[in-house]
Structures are given as C-alpha cells and as structure tokens.
N, C-alpha and C. Protein backbone atom coordinates (compact mmCIF):
# COMPACT_ATOMS: atom_id res chain seq x y z
N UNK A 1 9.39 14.74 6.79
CA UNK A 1 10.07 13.48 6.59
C UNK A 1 10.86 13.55 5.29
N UNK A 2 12.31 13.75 5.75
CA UNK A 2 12.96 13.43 3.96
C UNK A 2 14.13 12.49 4.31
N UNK A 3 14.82 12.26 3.04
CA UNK A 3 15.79 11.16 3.19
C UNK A 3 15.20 9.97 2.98
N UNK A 4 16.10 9.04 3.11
CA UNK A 4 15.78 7.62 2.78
C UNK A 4 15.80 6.95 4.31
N UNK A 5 14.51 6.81 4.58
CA UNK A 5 14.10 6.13 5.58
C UNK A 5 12.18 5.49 5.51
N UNK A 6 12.15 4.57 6.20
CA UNK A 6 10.76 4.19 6.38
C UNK A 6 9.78 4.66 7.50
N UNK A 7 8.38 5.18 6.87
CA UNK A 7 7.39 5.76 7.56
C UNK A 7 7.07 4.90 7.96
N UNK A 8 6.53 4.43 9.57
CA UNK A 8 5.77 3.73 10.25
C UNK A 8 4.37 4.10 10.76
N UNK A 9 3.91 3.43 11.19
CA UNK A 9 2.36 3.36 11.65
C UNK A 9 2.86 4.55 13.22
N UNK A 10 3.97 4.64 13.78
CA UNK A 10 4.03 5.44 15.11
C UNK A 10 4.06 6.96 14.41
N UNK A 11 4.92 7.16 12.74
CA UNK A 11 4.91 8.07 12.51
C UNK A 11 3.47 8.55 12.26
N UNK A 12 2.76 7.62 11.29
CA UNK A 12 1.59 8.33 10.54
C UNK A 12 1.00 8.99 12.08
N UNK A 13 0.55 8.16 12.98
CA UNK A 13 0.25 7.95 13.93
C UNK A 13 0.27 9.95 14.82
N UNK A 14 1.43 9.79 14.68
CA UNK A 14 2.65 11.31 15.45
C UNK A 14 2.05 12.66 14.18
N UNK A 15 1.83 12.41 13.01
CA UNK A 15 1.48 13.09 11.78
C UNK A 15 0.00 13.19 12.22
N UNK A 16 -0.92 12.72 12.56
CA UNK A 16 -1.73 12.77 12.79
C UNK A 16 -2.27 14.13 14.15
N UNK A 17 -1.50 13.12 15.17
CA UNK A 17 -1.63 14.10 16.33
C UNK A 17 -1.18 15.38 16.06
N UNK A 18 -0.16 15.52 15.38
CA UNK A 18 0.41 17.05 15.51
C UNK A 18 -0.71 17.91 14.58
N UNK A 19 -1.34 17.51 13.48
CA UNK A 19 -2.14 17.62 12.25
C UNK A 19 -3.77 18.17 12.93
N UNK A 20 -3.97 17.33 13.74
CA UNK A 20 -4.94 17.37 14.32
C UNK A 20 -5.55 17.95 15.91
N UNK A 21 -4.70 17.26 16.98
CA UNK A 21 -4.38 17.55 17.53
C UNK A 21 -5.33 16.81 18.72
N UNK A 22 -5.80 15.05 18.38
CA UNK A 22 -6.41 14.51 19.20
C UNK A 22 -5.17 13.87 19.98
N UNK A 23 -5.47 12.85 20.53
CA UNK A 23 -4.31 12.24 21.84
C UNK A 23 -3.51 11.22 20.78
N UNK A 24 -2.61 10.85 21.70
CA UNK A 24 -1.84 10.00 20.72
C UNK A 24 -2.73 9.04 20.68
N UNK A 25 -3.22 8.33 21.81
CA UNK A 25 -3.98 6.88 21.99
C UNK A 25 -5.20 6.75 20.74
N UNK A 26 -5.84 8.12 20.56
CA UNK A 26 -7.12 8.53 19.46
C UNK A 26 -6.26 8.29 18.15
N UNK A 27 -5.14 9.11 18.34
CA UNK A 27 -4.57 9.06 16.88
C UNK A 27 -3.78 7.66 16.66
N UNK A 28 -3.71 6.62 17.00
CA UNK A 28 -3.03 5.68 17.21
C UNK A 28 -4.47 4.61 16.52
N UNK A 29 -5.26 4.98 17.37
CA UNK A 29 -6.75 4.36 17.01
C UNK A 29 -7.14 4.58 15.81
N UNK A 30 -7.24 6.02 15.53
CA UNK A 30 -7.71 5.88 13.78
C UNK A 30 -7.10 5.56 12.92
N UNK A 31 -5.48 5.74 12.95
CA UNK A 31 -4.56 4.78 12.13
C UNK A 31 -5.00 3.97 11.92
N UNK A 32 -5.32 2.74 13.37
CA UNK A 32 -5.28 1.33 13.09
C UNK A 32 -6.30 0.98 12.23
N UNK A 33 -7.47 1.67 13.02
CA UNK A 33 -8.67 1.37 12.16
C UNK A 33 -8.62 1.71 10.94
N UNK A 34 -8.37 2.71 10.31
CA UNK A 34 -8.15 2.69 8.87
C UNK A 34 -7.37 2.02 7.79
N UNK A 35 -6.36 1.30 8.55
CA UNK A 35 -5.76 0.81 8.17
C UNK A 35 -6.54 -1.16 8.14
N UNK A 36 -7.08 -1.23 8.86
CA UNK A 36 -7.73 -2.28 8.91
C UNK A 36 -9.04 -2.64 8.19
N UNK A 37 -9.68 -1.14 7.96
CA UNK A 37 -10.65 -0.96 6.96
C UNK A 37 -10.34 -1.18 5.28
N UNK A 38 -8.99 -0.77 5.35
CA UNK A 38 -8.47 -1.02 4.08
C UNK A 38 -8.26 -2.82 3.65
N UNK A 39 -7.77 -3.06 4.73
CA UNK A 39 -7.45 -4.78 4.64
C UNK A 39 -8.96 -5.22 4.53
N UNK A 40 -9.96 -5.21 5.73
CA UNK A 40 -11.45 -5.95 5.05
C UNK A 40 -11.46 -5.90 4.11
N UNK A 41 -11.05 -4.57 3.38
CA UNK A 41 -12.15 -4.47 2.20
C UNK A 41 -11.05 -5.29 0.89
N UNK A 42 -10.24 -5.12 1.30
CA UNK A 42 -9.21 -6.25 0.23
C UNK A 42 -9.23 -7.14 0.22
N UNK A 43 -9.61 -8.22 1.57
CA UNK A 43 -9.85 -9.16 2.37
C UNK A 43 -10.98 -9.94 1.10
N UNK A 44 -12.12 -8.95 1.18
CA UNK A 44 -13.38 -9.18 0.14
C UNK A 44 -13.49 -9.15 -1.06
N UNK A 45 -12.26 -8.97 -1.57
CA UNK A 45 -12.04 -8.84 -3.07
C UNK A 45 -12.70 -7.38 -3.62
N UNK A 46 -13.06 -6.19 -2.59
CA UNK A 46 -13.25 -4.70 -2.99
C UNK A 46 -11.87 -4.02 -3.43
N UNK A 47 -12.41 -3.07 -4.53
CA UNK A 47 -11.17 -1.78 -4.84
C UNK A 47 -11.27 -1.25 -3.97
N UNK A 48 -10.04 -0.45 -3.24
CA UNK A 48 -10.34 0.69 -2.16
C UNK A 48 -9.27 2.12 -2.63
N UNK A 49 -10.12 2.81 -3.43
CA UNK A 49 -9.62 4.04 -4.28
C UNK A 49 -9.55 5.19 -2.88
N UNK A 50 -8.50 5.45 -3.69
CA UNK A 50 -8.10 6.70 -2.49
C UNK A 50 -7.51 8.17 -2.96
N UNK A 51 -8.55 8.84 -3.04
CA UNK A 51 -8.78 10.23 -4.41
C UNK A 51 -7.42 10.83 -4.07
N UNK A 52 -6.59 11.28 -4.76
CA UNK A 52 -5.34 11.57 -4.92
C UNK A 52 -3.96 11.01 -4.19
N UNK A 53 -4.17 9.58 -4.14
CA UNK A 53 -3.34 8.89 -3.77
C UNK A 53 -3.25 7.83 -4.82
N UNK A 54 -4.35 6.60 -4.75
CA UNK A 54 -4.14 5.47 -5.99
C UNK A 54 -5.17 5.08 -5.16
N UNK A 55 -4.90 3.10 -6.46
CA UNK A 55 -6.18 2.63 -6.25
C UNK A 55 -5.24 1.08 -5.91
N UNK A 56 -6.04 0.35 -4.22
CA UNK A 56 -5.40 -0.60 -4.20
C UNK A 56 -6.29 -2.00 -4.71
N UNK A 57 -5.88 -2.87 -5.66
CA UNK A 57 -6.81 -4.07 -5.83
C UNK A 57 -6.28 -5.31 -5.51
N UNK A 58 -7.24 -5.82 -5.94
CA UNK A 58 -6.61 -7.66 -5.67
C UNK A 58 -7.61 -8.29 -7.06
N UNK A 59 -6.12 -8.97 -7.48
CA UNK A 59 -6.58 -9.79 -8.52
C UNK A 59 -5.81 -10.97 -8.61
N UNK A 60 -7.23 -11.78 -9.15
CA UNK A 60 -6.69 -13.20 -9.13
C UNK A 60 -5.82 -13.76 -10.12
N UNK A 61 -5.08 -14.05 -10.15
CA UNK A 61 -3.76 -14.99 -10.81
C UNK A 61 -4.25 -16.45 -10.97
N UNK A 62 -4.29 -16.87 -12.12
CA UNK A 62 -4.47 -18.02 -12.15
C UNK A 62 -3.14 -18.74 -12.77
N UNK A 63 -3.64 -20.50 -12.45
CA UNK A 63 -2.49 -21.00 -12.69
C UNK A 63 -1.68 -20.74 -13.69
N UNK A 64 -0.58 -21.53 -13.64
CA UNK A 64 0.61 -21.30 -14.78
C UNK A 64 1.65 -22.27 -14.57
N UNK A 65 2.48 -22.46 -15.59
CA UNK A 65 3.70 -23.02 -15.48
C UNK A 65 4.85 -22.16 -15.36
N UNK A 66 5.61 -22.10 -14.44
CA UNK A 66 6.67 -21.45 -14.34
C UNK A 66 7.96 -22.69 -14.10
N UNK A 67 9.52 -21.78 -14.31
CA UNK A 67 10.46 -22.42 -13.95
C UNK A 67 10.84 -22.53 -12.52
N UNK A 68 11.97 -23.34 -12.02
CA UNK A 68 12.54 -23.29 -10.72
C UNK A 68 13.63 -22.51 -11.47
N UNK A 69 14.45 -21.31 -10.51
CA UNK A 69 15.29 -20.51 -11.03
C UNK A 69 16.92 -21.05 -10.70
N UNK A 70 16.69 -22.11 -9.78
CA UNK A 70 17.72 -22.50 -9.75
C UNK A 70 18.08 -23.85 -10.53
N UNK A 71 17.39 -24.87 -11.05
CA UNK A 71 17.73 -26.01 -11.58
C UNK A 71 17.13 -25.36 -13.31
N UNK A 72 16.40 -24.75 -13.64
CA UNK A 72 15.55 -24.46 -14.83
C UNK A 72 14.42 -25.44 -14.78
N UNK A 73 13.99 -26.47 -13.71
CA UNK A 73 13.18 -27.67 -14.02
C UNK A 73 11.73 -26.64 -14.15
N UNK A 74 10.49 -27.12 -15.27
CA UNK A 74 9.53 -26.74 -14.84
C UNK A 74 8.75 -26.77 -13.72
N UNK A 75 7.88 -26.20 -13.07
CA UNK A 75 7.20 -25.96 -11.72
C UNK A 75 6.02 -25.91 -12.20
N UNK A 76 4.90 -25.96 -11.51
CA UNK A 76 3.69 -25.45 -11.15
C UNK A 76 3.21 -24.47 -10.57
N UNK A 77 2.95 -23.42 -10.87
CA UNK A 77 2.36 -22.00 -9.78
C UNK A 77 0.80 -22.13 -10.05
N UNK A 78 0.50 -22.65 -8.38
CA UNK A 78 -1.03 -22.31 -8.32
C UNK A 78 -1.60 -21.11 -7.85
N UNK A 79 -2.72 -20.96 -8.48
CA UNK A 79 -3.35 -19.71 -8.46
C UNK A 79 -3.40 -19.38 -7.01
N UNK A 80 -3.91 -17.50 -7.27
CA UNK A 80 -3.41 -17.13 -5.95
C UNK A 80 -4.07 -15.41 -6.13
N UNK A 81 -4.32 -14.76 -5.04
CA UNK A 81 -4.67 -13.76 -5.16
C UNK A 81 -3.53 -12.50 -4.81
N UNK A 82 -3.56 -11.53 -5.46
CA UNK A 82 -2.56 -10.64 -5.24
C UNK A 82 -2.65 -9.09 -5.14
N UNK A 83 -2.05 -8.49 -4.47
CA UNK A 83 -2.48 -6.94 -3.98
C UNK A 83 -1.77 -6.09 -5.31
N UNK A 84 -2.66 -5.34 -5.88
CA UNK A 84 -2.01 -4.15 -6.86
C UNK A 84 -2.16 -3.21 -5.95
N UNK A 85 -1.32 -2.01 -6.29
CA UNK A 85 -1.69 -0.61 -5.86
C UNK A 85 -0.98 0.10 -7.04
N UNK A 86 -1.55 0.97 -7.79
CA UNK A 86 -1.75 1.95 -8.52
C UNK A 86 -1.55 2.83 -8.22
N UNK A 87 -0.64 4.13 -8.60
CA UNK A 87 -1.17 5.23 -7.89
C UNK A 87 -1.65 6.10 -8.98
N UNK A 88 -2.01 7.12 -8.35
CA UNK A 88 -3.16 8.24 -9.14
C UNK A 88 -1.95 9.43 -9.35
N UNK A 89 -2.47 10.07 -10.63
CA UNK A 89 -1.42 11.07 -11.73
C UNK A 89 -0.70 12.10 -10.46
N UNK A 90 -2.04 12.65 -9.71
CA UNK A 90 -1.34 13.44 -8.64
C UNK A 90 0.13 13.04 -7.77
N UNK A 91 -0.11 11.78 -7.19
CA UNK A 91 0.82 11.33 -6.69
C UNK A 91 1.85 10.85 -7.72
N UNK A 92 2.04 10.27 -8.11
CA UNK A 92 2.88 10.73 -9.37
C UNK A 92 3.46 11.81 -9.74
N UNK A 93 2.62 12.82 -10.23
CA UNK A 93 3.42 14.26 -10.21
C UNK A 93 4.18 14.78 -9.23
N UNK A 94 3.50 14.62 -7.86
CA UNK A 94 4.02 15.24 -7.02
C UNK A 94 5.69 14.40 -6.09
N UNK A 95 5.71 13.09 -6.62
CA UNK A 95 7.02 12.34 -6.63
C UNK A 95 7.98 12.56 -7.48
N UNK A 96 7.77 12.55 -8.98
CA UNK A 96 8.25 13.54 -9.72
C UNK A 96 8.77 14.61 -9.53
N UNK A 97 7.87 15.67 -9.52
CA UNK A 97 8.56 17.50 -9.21
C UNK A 97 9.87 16.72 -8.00
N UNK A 98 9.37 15.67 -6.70
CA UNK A 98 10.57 16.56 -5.70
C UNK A 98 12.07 15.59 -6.21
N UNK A 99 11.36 14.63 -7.02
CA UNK A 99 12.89 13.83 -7.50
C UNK A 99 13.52 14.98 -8.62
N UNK A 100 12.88 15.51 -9.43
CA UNK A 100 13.41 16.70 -10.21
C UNK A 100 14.05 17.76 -9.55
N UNK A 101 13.22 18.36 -8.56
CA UNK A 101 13.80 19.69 -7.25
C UNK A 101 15.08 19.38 -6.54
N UNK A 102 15.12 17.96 -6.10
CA UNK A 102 16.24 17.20 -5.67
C UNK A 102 17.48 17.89 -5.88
C-alpha cells in the first residue's frame, strides 16, 4: 500500500488473508472482532497498548469556557470524554525513515 490513499477494514481484512491464509469470511471476522475489542475496552475507560504500534486512551475533559468562533461570544463546553492515540517510538521511526527515503 503506498501513495495517498485510505486503508479500510476490506483492506486490513485482504492483508490478513493473503498474510495468513484463512478465508476471507475468517479474516473479515477477526478484523471485526478486534476491532470491537478495542472499542469495549475504550468503551470502559481501559488503555489498550499495542507493543510497537501506540497506546490508545480516553480521557476525561472537563468543563471549560470556550468562545463561539464565529460571533467571539463566550460558550460553555461541557465535559466530555475523548479518544487519544499515541504512538510508540517504533512507529514513529519507521514513518520517519520512509518520509526521509521518499
């Protein structure tokens, strides 16, 4: 996969099967499920670290005053929970080197 385009769940999916070499329907299945394992566990307010990839969290935001960007009037922003993802040095490096190789 290069260029500027977006990976989908059919690709990971296709990456899988060829990788592995279960059916598409299997490899279609563990996508989902893993992918859904990831959401519970975010769902629950768990980290879900992923050893040489990153770490995805959720943290809570609490209130604040913010502006409206179009009038400048002050607003209210109520609290709210929000997805981080981090990534880990590896992945990093290895985005790096191919924007450098480029």
């Amino acid at each position: 996969m290069s260029g500027l385009q977006t990976v989908t769940r059919a690709d990971l999916c296709e990456a899988v099967h060829e990788e592995v070499g279960l059916s598409r329907q299997e490899c279609s299945a563990l996508v989902e499920r893993t992918l859904e394992l990831i959401v519970e566990s975010l769902e629950q307010g768990d980290t879900v670290k992923l050893s040489g990839f990153g770490v995805f969290q959720v943290r809570e935001k609490r209130a604040r005053m913010g502006r409206n960007p179009k009038t400048g009037e002050p607003a209210a922003i109520n609290p709210r929970r929000v997805i981080s993802f981090r990534a880990s040095q590896i992945m990093k490096s290895r985005v790096h080197d191919a924007v450098v190789e480029a």
